[in-house]
Protein backbone atom coordinates (compact mmCIF):
# COMPACT_ATOMS: atom_id res chain seq x y z
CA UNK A 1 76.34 92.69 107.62
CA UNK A 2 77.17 93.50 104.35
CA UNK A 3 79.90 96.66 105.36
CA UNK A 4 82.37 95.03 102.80
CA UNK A 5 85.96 96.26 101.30
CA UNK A 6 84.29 98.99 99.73
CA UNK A 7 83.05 101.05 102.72
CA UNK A 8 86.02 100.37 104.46
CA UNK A 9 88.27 101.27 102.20
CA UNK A 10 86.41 104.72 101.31
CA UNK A 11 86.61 105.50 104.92
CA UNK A 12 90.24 104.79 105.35
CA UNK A 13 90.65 107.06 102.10
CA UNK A 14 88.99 110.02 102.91
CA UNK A 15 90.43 109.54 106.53
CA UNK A 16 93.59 109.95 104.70
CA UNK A 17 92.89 112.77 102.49
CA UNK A 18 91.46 114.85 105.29
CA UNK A 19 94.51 113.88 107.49
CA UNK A 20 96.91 114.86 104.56
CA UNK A 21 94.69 118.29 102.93
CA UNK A 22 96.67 120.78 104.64
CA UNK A 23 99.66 120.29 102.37
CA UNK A 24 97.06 121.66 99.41
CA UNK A 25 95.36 118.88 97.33
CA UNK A 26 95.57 115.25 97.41
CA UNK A 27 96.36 112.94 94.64
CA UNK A 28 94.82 109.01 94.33
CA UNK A 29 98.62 107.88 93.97
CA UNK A 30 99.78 109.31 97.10
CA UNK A 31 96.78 107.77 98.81
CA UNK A 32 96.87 104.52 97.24
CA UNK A 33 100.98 104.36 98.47
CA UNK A 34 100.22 105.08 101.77
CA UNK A 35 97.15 102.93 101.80
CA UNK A 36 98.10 99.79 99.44
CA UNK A 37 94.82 100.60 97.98
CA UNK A 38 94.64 99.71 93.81
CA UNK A 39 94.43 103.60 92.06
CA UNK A 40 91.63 102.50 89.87
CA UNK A 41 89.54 100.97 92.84
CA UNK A 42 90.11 104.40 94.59
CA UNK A 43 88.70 106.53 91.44
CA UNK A 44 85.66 104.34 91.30
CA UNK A 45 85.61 104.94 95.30
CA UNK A 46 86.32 108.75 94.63
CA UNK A 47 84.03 109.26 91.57
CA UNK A 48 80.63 108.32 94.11
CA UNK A 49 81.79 110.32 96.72
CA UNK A 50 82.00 112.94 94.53
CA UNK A 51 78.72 112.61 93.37
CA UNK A 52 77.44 113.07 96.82
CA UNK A 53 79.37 116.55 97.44
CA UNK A 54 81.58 114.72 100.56
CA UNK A 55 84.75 115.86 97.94
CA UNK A 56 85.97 117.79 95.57
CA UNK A 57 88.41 117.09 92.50
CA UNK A 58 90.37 119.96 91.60
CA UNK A 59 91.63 119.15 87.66
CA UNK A 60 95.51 120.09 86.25
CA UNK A 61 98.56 119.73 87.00
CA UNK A 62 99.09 119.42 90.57
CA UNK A 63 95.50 118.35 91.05
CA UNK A 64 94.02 115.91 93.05
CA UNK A 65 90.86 115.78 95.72
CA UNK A 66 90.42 118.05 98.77
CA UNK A 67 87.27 117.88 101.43
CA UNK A 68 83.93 119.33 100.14
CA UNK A 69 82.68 119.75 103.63
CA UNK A 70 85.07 120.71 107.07
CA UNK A 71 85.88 117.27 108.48
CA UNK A 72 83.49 117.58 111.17
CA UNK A 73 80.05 117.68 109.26
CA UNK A 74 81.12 114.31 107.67
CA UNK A 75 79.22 111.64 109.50
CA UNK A 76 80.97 107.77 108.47
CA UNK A 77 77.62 106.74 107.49
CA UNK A 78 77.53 109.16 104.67
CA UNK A 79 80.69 107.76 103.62
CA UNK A 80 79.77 104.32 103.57
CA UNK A 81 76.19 105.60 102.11
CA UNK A 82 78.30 107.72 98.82
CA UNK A 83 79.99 104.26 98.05
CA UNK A 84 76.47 102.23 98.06
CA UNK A 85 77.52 100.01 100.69
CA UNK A 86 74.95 98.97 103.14
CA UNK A 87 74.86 98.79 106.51
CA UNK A 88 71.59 96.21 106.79
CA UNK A 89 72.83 93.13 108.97
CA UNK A 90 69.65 91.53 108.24
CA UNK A 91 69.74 88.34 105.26
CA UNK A 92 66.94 90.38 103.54
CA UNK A 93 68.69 93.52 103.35
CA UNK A 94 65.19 94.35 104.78
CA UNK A 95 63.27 94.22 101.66
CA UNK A 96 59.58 92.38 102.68
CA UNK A 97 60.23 90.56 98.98
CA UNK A 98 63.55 89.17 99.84
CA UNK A 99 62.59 88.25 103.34
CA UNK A 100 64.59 85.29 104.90
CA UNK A 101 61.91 83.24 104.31
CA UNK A 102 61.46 83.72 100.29
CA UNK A 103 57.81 84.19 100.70
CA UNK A 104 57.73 87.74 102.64
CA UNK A 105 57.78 86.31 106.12
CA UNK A 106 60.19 87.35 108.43
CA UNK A 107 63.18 84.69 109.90
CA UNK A 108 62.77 83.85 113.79
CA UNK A 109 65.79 86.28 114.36
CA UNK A 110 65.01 88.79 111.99
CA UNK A 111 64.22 91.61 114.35
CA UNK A 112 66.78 90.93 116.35
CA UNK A 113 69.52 91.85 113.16
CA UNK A 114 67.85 94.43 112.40
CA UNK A 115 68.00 95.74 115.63
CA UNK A 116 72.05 95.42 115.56
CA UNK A 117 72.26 97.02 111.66
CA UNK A 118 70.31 99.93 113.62
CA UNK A 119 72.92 100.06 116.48
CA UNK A 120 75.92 100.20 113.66
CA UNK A 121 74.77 102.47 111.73
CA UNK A 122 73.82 104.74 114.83
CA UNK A 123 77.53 104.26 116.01
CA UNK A 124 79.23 104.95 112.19
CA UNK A 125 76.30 108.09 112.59
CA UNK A 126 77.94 109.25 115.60
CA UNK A 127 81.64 109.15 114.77
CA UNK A 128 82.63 111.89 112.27
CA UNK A 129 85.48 112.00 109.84
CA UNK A 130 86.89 115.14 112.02
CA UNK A 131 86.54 112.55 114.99
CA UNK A 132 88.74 110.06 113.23
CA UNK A 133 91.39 112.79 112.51
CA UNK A 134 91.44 113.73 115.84
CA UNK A 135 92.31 110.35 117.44
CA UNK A 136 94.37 109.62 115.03
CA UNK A 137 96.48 112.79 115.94
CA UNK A 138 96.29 112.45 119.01
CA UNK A 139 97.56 108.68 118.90
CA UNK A 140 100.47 109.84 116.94
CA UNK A 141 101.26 112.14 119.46
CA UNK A 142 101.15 109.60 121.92
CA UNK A 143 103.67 107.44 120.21
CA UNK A 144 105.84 110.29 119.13
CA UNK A 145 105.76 108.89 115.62
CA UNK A 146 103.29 107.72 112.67
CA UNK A 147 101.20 104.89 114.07
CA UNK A 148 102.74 101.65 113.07
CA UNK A 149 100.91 98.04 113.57
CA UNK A 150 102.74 95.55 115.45
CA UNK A 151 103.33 92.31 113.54
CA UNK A 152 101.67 89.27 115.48
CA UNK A 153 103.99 86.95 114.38
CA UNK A 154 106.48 88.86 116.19
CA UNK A 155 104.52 89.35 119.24
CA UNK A 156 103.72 85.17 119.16
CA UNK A 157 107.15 84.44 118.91
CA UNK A 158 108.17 86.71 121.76
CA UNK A 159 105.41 85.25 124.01
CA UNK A 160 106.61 82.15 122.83
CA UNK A 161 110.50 83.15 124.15
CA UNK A 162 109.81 84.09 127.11
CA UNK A 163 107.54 81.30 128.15
């Protein structure tokens, strides 16, 4: 599968943005803080999506980006789509040319990746950016406070303690 950095870090970007709009516009620095995401990888990131009408920059001072669309008409896929990331898990990227094979015949297992790259992409289809905001939100509420990740090298040495 070829879902690299890029599409995942465009998706945890404009998760952020849309989970951080209501306070007005958004600015790449106070994503790439909370993110630890490089500012000049998130303007390349930004710049596509713009292209594609998912966002919108608003220039000046106390400018930034804001949601093009509500949250809720933004399918993942077009996310991952704006930042030219692919979601073929096939080794020809399902060009006939570049078949696994070099000479347009298809690998022994070929249909069977293609199958799964059609399974992803229907489950990054279903799940909407308003969907992501919601779970998140409602995880947070859970907790009582900002999600956190536990550190496994804590949790090992605990299991480790008590053993």
């Amino acid at each position: 599968m070829r879902l690299t950095t890029k599409g995942r870090y465009a998706v945890t970007a404009m998760l952020d943005l849309a989970l951080h709009q209501q306070d007005g516009v958004v600015t790449v620095a106070d994503i790439s803080h909370r993110q630890q995401i490089s500012v000049a990888y998130l303007e390349q990131l930004f710049g596509r999506i713009r292209r594609v009408g998912l966002i919108e920059s608003v220039r000046g001072p106390g400018g930034g980006y804001r949601l093009a669309l509500p949250d809720s008409q933004i399918p993942l896929t077009r996310i991952v789509e704006a930042v030219n990331e692919s979601i073929s898990t096939t080794q020809c990227g399902g060009e006939p040319q570049n078949c696994c094979k070099g000479d347009g015949q298809q690998c022994l297992t070929h249909d069977l990746w293609e199958e799964m790259g059609d399974l992803i992409a229907g489950f990054l289809g279903s799940i909407t950016l308003g969907d992501l905001v919601s779970r998140h939100m409602k995880k947070e509420s859970v907790q009582g406070a900002p999600v956190r990740m536990q550190n496994r090298h804590t949790l090992r040495t605990a299991t480790h303690d008590t053993a």
